[in-house]
Protein backbone atom coordinates (compact mmCIF):
# COMPACT_ATOMS: atom_id res chain seq x y z
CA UNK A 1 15.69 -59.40 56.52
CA UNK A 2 14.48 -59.23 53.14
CA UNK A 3 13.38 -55.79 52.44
CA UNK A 4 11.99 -54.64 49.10
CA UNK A 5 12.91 -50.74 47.67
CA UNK A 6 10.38 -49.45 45.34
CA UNK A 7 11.47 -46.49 42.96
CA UNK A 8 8.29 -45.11 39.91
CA UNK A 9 11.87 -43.73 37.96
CA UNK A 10 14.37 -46.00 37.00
CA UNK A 11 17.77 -46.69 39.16
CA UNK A 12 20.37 -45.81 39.03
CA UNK A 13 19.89 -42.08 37.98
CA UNK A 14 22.55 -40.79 35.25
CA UNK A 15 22.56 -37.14 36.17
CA UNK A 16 20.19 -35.23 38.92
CA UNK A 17 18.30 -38.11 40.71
CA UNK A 18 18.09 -37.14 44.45
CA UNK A 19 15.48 -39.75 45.75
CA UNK A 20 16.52 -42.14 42.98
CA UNK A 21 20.67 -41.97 44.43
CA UNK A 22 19.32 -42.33 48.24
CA UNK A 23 17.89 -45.57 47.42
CA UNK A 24 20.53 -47.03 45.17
CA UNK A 25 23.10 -46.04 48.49
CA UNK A 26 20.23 -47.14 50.76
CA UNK A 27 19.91 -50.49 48.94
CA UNK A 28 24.18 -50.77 48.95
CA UNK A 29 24.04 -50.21 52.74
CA UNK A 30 21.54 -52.46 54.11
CA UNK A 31 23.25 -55.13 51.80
CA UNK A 32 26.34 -54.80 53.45
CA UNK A 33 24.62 -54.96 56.75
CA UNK A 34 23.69 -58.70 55.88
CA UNK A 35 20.10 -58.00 54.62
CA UNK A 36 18.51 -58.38 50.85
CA UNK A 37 17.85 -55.34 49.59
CA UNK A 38 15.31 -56.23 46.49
CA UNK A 39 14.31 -53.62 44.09
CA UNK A 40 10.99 -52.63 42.17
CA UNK A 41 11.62 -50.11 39.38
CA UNK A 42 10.73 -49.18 35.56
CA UNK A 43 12.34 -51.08 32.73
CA UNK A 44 16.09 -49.83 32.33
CA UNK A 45 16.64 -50.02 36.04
CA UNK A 46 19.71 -52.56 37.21
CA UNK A 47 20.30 -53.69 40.68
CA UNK A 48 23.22 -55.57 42.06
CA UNK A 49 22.04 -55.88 45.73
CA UNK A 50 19.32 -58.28 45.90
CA UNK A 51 16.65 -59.29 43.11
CA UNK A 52 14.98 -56.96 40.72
CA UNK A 53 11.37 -56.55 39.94
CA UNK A 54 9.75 -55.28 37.05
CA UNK A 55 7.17 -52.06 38.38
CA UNK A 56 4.10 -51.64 36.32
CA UNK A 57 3.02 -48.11 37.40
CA UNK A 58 -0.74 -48.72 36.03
CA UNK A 59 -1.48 -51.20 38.94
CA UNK A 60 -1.66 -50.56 42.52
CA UNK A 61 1.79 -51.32 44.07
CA UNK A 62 0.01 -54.01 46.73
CA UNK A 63 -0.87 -55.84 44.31
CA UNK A 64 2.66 -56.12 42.47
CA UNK A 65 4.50 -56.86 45.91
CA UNK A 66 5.94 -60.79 45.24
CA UNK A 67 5.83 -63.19 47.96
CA UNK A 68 9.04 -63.96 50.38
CA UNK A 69 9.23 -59.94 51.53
CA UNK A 70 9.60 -59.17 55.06
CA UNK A 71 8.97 -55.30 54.50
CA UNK A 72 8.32 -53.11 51.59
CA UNK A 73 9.60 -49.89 51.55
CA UNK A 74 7.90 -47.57 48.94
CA UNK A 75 9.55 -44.07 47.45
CA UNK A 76 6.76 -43.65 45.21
CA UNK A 77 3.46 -43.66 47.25
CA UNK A 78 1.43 -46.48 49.21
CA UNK A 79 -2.10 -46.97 49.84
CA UNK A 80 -3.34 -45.62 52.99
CA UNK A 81 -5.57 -48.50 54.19
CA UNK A 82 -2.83 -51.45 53.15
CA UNK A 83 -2.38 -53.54 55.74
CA UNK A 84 0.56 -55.58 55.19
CA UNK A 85 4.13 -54.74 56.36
CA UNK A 86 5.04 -51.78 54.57
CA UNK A 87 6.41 -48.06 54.82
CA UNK A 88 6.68 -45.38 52.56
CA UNK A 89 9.37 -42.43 52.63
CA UNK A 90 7.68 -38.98 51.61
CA UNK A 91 10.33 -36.82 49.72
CA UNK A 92 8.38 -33.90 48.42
CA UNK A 93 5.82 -30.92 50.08
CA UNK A 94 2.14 -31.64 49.87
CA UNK A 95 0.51 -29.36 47.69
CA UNK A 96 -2.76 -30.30 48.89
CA UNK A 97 -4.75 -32.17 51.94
CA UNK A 98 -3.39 -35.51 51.74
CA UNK A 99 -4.07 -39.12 53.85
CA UNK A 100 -0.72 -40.63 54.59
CA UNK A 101 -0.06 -44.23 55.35
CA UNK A 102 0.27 -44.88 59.17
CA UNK A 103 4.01 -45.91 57.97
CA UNK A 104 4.94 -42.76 56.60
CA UNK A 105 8.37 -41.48 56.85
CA UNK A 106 9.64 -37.93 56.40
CA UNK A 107 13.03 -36.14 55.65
CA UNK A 108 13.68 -34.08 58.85
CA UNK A 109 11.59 -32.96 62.01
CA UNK A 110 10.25 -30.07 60.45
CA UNK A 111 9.44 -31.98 57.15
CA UNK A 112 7.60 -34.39 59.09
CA UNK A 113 5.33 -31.53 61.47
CA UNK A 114 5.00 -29.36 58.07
CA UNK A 115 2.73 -32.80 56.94
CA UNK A 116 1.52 -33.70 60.83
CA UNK A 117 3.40 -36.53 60.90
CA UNK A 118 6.29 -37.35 63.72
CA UNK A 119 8.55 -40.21 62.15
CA UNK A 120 11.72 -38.77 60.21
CA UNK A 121 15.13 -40.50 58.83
CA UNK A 122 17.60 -37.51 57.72
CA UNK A 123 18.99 -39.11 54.02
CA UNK A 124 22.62 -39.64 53.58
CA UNK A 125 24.90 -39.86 50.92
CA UNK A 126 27.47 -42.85 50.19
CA UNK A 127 31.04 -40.85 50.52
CA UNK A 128 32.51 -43.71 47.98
CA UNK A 129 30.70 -41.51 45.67
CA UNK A 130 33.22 -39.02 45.30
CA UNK A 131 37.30 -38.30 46.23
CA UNK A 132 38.64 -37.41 49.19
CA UNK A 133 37.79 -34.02 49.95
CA UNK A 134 40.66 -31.21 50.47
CA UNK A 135 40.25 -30.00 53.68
CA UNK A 136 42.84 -27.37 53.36
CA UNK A 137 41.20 -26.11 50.21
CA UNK A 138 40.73 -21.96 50.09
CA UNK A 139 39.91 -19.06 47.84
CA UNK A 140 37.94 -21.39 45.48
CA UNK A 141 34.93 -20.19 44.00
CA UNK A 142 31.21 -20.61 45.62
CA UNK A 143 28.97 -22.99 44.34
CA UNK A 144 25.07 -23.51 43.56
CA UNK A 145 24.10 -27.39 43.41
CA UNK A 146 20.57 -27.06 42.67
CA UNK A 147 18.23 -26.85 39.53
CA UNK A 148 18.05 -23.63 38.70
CA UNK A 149 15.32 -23.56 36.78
CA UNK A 150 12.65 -23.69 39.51
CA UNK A 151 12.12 -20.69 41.16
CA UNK A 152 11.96 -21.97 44.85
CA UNK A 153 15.96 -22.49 44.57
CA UNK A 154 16.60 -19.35 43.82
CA UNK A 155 19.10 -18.85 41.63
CA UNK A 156 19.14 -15.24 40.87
CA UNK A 157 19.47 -15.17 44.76
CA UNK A 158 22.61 -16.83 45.31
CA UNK A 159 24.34 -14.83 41.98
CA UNK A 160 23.58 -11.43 43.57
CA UNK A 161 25.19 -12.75 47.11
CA UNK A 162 28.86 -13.96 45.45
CA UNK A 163 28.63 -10.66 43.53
CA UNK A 164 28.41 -8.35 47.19
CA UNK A 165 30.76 -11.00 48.44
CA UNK A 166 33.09 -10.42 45.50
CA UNK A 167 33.66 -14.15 44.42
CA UNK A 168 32.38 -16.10 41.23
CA UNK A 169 30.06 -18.63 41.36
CA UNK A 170 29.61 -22.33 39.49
CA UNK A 171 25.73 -23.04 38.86
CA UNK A 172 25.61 -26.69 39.25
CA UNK A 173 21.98 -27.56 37.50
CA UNK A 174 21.10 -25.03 35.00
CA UNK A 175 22.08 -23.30 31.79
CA UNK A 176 22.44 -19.43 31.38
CA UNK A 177 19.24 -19.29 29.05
CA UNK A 178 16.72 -21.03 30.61
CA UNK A 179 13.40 -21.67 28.56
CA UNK A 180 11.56 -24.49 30.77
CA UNK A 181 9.99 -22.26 33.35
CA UNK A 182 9.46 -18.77 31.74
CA UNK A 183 12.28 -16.91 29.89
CA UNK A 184 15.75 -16.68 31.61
CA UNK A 185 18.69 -15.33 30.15
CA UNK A 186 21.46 -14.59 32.90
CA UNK A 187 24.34 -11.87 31.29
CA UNK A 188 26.17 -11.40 34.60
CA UNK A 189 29.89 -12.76 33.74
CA UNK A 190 30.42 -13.63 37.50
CA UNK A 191 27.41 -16.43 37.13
CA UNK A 192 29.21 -19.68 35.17
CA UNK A 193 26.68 -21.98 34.76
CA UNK A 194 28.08 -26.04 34.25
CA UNK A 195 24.52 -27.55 33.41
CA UNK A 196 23.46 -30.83 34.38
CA UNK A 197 26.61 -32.79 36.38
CA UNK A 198 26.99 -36.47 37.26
CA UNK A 199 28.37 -37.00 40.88
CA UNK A 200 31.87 -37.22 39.06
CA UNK A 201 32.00 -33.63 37.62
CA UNK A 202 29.92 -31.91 40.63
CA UNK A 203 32.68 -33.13 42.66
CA UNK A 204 35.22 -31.62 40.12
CA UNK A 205 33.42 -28.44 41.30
CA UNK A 206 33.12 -28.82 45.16
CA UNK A 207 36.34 -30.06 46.60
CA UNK A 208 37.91 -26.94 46.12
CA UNK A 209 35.08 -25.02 46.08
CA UNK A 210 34.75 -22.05 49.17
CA UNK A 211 31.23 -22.91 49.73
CA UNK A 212 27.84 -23.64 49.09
CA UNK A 213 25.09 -20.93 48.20
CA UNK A 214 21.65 -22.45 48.96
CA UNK A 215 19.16 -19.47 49.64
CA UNK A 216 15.80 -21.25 48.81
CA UNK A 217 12.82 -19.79 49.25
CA UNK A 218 10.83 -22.75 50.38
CA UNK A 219 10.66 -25.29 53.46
CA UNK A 220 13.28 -27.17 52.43
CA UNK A 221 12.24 -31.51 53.15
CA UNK A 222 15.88 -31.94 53.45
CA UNK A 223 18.48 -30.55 50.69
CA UNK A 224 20.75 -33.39 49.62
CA UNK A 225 23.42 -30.65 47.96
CA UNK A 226 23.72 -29.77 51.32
CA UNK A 227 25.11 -32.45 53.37
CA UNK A 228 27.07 -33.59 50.09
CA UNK A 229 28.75 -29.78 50.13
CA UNK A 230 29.30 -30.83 54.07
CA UNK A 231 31.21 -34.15 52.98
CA UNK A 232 33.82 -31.84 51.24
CA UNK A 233 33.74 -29.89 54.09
CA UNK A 234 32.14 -26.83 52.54
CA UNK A 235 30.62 -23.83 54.78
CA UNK A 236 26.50 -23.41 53.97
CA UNK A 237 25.35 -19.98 53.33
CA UNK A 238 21.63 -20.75 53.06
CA UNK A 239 17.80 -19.44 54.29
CA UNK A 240 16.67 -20.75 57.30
CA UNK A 241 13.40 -22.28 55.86
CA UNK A 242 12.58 -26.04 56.49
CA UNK A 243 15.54 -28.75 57.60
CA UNK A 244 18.11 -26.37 56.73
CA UNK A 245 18.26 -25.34 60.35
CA UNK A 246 18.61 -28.97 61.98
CA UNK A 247 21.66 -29.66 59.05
CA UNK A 248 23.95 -26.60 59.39
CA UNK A 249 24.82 -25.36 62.79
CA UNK A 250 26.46 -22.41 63.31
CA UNK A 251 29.80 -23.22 63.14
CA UNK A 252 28.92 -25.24 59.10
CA UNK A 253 27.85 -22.03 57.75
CA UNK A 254 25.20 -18.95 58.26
CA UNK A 255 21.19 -19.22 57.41
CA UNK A 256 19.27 -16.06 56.75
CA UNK A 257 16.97 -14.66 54.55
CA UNK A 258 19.23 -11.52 54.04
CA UNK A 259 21.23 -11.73 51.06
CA UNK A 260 23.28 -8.70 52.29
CA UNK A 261 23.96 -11.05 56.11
CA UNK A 262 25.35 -14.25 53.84
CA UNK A 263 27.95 -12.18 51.94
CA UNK A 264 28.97 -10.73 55.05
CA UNK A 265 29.43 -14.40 56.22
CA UNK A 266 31.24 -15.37 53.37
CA UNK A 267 33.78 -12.39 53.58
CA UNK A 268 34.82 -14.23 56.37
CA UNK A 269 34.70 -17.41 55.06
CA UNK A 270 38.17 -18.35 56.53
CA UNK A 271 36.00 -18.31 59.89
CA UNK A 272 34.77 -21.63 59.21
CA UNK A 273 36.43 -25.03 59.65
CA UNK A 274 36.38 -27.57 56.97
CA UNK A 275 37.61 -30.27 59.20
CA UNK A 276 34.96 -29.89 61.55
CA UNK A 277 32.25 -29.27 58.92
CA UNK A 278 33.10 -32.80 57.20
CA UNK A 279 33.10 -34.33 60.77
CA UNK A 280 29.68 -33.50 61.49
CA UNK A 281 28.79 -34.88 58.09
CA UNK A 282 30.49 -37.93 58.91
CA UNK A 283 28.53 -38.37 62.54
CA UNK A 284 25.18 -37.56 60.80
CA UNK A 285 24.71 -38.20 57.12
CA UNK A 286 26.36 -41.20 55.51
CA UNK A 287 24.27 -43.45 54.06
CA UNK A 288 25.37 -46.43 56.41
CA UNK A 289 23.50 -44.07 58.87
CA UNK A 290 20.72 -43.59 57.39
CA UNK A 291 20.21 -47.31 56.69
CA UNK A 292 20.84 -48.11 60.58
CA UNK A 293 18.20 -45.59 60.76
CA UNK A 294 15.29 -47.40 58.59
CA UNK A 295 16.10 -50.81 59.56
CA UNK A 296 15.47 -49.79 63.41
CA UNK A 297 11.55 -48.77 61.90
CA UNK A 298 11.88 -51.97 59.40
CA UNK A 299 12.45 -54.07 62.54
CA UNK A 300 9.28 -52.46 64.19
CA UNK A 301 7.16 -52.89 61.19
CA UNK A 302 7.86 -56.69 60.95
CA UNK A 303 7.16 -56.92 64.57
CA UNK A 304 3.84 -55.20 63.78
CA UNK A 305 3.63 -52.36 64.93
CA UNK A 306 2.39 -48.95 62.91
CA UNK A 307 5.10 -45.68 63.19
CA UNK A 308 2.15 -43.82 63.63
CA UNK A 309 -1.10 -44.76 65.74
CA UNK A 310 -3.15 -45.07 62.35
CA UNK A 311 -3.19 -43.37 58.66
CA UNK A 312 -3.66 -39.44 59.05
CA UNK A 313 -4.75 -36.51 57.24
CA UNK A 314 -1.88 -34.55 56.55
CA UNK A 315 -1.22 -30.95 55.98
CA UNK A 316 -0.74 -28.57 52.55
CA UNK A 317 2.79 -28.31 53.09
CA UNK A 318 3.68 -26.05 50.28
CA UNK A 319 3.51 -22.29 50.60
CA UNK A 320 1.27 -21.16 47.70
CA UNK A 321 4.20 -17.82 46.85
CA UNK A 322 7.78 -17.88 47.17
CA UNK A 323 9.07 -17.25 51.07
CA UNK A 324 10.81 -13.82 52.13
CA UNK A 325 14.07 -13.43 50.60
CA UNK A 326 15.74 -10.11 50.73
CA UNK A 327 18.48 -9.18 47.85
């Protein structure tokens, strides 16, 4: 099948790229299933799994599609009343009414009922990407993989919880004075924040890491630090708000919206399995998976039929404040 990925932000991604590192691993796994994997992206994009395609984001994407493509797959938006064969992946939370594409794919289950959609394909992560993990790794310090600077990821959160749990935490994504979204300036010593990583030196940090601290306070569309925390079989100490409760089961980690309730959990960290934790990421979220996944709803597209019965009016997906979160 020859199946064209289209990215608005160039590929690969040097440092924090989630949508933009599920495609290049989506692109590397449907090539290796015996398909072309083409790419449309910005100048300074490269592509070693199929042909590569200049994108011009001033004109409409149907008209830049070139000829020879079974299905397009679009990360970047597609025009609700195209007609030819074509999907789109939604990664974000609607801010607004929206009309989706009759193609439209979400994240998760909830991502796709927050929008009033029904078609979902979990991502998944390429585990080439990193080392082996230590699965007899302990006492490590906890980790945040998120950027920091937005509010919804709730850094100041997760420091207060490996305070009352009495270990030190790494802040994967952020700086200690933060000046992009309002004036931040963490002091507390416990907090050591690492910046922007590459895959390489966030997996420095979580292979012998104890866990991961994700307490966001928003519906989560599918948290890619989490199942890539899972690979190195860390335990999740999160909030239960959107996918996060179809990812982690009980026995990967705890999810509540009590700070006090995750440091409890991670006091008894040594509860919780690593082996088992990186064999559920194994059955559910590598990115040969997730490929299997779309090219099932590729094959139904080419046969023509729509995922959905027609293009719909979604829903505002976005909570206008910050969800409950209790320190």
């Amino acid at each position: 099948m020859q199946i064209l990925l289209v990215s608005s932000a160039p590929i690969p991604a040097i440092r924090y790229g989630g949508a933009e590192r599920i495609i290049l691993w989506l692109g590397r796994a449907l090539t290796e299933m015996g398909h072309q994997a083409s790419l449309m992206a910005p100048d300074g994009s490269s592509w070693a799994y199929g042909k590569l395609y200049p994108f011009d984001s001033g004109r409409p994407l149907e008209a830049q599609i070139p000829p020879g493509i079974d299905v397009v797959h679009s990360h970047t938006g597609l025009d609700p009343d195209y007609d030819g064969k074509a999907c789109v992946t939604i990664h974000g939370n609607s801010k607004e009414v929206h009309r989706f594409h009759a193609n439209s794919i979400f994240l998760s289950a909830h991502h796709a009922q927050a929008h009033g959609g029904k078609v979902f394909v979990y991502n998944g992560v390429d585990p080439r990407a990193y080392p082996e993990p230590d699965l007899l790794a302990h006492g490590g310090s906890l980790t945040f993989l998120a950027k920091a600077a937005w509010k919804v990821k709730n850094v100041t959160g997760a420091i207060r919880v490996a305070r009352k749990a009495g270990l030190p935490i790494d802040i994967l994504g952020g700086h200690r004075l933060n000046l992009k979204m309002g004036f931040r300036l963490t002091l507390d010593p416990n907090a050591r924040f690492k910046g922007m990583v590459d895959d390489i030196e966030k997996a420095r940090y979580l292979r012998p890491s104890s866990g991961l601290l994700f307490p966001v306070r928003w519906h989560e569309p599918f948290g890619v630090a989490v199942i890539e925390a899972m690979y190195f079989g860390l335990p999740i100490f999160a909030t239960p708000y959107g996918s996060l409760p179809e990812l982690v089961p009980e026995f990967a980690g705890r999810l509540s919206a009590e700070g006090d309730e995750l440091a409890a959990a991670i006091r008894r960290i040594e509860d919780y399995d690593r082996r088992a934790i990186h064999a559920h990421f194994q059955a559910h979220f590598t990115a040969e998976q997730m490929a299997k996944r779309y090219l099932e709803l590729y094959q139904r597209i080419e046969a023509g039929e729509s995922l959905h019965p027609d293009a719909f009016m979604g829903k505002v997906a976005r909570d206008a404040g910050l969800l409950p979160w209790q320190d």
